[in-house]
N, C-alpha and C. Protein backbone atom coordinates (compact mmCIF):
# COMPACT_ATOMS: atom_id res chain seq x y z
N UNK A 1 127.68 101.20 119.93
CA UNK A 1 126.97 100.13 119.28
C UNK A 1 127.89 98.94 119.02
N UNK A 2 129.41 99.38 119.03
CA UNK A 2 130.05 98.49 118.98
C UNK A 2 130.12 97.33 119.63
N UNK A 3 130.25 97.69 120.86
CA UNK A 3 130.26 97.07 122.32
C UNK A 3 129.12 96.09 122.71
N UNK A 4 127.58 96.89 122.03
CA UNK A 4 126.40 95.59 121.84
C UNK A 4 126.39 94.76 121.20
N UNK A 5 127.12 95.14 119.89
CA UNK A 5 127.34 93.75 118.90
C UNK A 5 128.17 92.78 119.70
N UNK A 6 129.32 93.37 119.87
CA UNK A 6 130.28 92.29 120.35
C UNK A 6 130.06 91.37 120.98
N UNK A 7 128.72 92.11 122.31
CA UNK A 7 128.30 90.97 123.48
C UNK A 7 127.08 90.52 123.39
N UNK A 8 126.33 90.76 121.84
CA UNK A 8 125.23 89.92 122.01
C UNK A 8 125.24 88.51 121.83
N UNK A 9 126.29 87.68 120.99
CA UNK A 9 126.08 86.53 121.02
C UNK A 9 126.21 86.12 122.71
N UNK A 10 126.75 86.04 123.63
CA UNK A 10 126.27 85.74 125.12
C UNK A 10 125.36 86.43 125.96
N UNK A 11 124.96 87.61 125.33
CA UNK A 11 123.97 87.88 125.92
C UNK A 11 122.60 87.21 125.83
N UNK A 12 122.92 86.43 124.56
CA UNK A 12 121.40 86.30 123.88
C UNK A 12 121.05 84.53 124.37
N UNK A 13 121.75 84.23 125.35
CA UNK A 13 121.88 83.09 125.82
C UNK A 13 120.69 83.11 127.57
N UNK A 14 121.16 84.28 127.95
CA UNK A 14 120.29 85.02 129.08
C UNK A 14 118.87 85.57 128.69
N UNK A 15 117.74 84.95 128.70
CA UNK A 15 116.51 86.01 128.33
C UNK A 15 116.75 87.33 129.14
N UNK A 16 116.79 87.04 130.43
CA UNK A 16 116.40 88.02 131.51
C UNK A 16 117.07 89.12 131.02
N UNK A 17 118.38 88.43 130.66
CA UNK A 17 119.34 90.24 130.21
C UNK A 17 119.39 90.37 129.26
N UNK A 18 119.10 89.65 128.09
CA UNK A 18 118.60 89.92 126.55
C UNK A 18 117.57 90.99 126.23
N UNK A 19 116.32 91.04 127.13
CA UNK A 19 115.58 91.57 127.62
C UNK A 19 115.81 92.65 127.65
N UNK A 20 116.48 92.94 128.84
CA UNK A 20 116.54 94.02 129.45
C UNK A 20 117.69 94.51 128.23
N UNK A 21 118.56 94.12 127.97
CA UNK A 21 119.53 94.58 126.62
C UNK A 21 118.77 95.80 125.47
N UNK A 22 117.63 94.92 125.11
CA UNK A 22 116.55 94.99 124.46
C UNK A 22 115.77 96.72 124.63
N UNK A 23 115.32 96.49 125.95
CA UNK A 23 114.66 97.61 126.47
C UNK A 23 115.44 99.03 126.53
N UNK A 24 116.76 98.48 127.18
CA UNK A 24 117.30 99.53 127.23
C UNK A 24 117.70 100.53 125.87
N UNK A 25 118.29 99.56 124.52
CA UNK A 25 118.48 99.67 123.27
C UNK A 25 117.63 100.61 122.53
N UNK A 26 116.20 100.05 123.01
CA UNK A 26 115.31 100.87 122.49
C UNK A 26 114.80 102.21 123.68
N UNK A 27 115.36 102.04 124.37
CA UNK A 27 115.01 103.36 124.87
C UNK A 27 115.80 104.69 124.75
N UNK A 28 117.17 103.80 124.38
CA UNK A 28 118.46 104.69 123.97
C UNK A 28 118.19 105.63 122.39
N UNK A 29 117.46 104.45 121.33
CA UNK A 29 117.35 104.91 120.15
C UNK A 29 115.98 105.80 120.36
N UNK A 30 115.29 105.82 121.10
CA UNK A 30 113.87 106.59 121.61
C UNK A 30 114.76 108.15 122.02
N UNK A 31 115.58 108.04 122.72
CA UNK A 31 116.05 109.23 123.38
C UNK A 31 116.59 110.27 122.30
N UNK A 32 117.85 109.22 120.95
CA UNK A 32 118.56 109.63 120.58
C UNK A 32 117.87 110.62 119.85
N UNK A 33 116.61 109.66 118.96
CA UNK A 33 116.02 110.63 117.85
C UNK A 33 114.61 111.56 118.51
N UNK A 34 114.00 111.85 119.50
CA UNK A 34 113.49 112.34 119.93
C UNK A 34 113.98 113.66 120.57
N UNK A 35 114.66 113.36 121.52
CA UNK A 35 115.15 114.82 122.67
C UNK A 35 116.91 115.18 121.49
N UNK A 36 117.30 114.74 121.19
CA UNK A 36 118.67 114.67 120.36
C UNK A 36 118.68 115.09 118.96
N UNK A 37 117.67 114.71 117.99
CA UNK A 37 117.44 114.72 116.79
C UNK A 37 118.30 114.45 115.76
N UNK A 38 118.92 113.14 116.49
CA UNK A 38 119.62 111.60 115.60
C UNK A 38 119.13 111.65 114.48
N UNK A 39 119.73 111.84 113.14
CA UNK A 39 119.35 111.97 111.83
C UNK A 39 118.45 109.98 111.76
N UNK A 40 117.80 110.32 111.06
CA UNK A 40 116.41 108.40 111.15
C UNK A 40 118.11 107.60 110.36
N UNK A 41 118.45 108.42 109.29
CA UNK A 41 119.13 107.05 108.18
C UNK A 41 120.38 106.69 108.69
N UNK A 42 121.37 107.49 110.11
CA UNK A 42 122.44 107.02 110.37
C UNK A 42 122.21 105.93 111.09
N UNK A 43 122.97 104.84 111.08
CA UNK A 43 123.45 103.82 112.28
C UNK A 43 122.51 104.05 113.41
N UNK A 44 121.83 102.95 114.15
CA UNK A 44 120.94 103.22 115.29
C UNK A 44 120.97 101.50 116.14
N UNK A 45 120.54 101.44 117.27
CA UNK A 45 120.92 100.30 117.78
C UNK A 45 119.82 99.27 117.54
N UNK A 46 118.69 99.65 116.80
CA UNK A 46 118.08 99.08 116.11
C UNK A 46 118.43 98.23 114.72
N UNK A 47 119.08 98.71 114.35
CA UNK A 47 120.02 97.93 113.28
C UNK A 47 120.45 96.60 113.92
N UNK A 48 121.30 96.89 114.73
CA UNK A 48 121.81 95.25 116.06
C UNK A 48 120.41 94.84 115.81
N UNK A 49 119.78 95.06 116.67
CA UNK A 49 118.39 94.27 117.36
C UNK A 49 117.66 93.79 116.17
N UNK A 50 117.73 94.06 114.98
CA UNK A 50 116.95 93.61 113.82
C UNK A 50 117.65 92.79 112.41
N UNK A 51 118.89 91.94 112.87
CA UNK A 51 119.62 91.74 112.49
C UNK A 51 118.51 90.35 112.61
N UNK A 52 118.52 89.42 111.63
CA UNK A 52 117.71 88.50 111.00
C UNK A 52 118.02 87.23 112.85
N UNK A 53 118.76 86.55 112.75
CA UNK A 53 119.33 85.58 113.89
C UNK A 53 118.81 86.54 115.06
N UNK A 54 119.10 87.33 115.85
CA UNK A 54 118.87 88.31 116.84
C UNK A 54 117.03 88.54 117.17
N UNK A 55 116.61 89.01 115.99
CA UNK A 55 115.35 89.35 115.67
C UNK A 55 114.48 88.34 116.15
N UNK A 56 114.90 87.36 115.76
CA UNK A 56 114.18 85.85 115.66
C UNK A 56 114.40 85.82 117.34
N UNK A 57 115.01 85.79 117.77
CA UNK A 57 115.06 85.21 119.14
C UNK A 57 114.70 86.70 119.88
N UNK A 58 114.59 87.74 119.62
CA UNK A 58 113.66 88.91 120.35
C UNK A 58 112.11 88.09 120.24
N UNK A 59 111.44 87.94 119.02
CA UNK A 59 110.26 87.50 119.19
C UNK A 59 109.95 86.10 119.80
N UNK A 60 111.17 85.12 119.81
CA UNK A 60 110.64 83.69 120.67
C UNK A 60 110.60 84.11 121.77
N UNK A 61 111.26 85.06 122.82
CA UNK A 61 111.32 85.50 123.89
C UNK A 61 109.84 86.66 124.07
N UNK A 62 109.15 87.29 123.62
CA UNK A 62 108.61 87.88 123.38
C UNK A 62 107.26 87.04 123.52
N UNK A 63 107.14 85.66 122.67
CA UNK A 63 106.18 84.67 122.23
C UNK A 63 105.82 84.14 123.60
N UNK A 64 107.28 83.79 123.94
CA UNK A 64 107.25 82.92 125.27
C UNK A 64 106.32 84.08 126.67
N UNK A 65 106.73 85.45 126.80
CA UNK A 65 106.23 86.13 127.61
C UNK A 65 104.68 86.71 127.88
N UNK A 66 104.04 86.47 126.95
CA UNK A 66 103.08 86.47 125.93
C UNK A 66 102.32 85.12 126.46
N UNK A 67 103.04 84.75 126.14
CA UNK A 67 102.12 82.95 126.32
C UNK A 67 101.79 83.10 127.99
N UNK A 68 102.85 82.54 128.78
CA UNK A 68 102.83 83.01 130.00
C UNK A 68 101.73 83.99 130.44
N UNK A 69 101.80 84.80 130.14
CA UNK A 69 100.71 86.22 130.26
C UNK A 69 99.00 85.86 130.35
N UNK A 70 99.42 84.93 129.03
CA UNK A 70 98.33 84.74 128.31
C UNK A 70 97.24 83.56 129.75
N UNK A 71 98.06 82.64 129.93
CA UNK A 71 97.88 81.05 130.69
C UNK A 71 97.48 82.02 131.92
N UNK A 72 98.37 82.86 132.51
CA UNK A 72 98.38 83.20 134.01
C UNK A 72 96.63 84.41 133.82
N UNK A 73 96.31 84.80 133.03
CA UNK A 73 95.10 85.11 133.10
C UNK A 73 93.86 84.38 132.70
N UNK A 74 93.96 83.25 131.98
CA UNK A 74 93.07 82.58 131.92
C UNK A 74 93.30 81.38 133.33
N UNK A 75 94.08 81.53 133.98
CA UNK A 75 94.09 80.78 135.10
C UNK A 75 92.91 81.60 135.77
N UNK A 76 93.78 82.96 136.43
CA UNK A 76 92.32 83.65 137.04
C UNK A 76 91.79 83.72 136.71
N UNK A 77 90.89 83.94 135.54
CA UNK A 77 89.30 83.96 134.97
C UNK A 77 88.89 82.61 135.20
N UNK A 78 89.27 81.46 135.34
CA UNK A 78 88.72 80.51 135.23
C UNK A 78 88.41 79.78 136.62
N UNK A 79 89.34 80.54 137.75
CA UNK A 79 88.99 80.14 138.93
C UNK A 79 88.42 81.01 139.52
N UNK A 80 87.88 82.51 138.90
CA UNK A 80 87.42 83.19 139.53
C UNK A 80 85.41 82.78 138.63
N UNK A 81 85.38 82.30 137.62
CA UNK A 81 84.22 81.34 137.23
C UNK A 81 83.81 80.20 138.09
N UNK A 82 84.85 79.22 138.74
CA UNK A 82 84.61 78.34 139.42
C UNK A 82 83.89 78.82 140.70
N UNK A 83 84.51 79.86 141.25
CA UNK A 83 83.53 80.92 142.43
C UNK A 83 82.87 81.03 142.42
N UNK A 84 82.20 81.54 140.86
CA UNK A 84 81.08 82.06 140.97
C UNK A 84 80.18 81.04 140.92
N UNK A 85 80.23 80.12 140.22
CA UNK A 85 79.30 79.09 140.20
C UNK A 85 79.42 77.67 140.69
């Protein structure tokens, strides 16, 4: 966990690998306390990721992907309306 702290301030400059930082983090803390049975109250890499500054820019990135999502399906619904009528 050390090693994520250290490199998130440049990581967090990259969505793409912030992201993926992200995913992986939580799939690590998914593994630990699931198949492992990682006590919940020790240290977890969720702690990093929910760190107030960090947090904030998980959800603008999050907002932003979202939005996107959002536009690129009301694109198709709206040209697949124009078809129809």
């Amino acid at each position: 966990m050390e090693k994520m702290a250290s490199d998130l301030p440049a990581v967090m400059e990259d969505e793409h690998l912030f992201c993926h930082l992200v995913d992986e983090a939580i799939f690590f803390d998914h593994e630990l306390h699931q198949i492992y049975d990682y006590p919940a109250g020790l240290n977890s890499s969720m702690d990093i990721l929910t760190v107030p500054k960090v947090f904030e820019r998980w959800i603008e990135i999050e907002k932003k992907c979202k939005m996107f999502s959002m536009l690129l399906f009301l694109k198709m619904f709206f040209s697949v309306l124009i078809i129809l009528f």
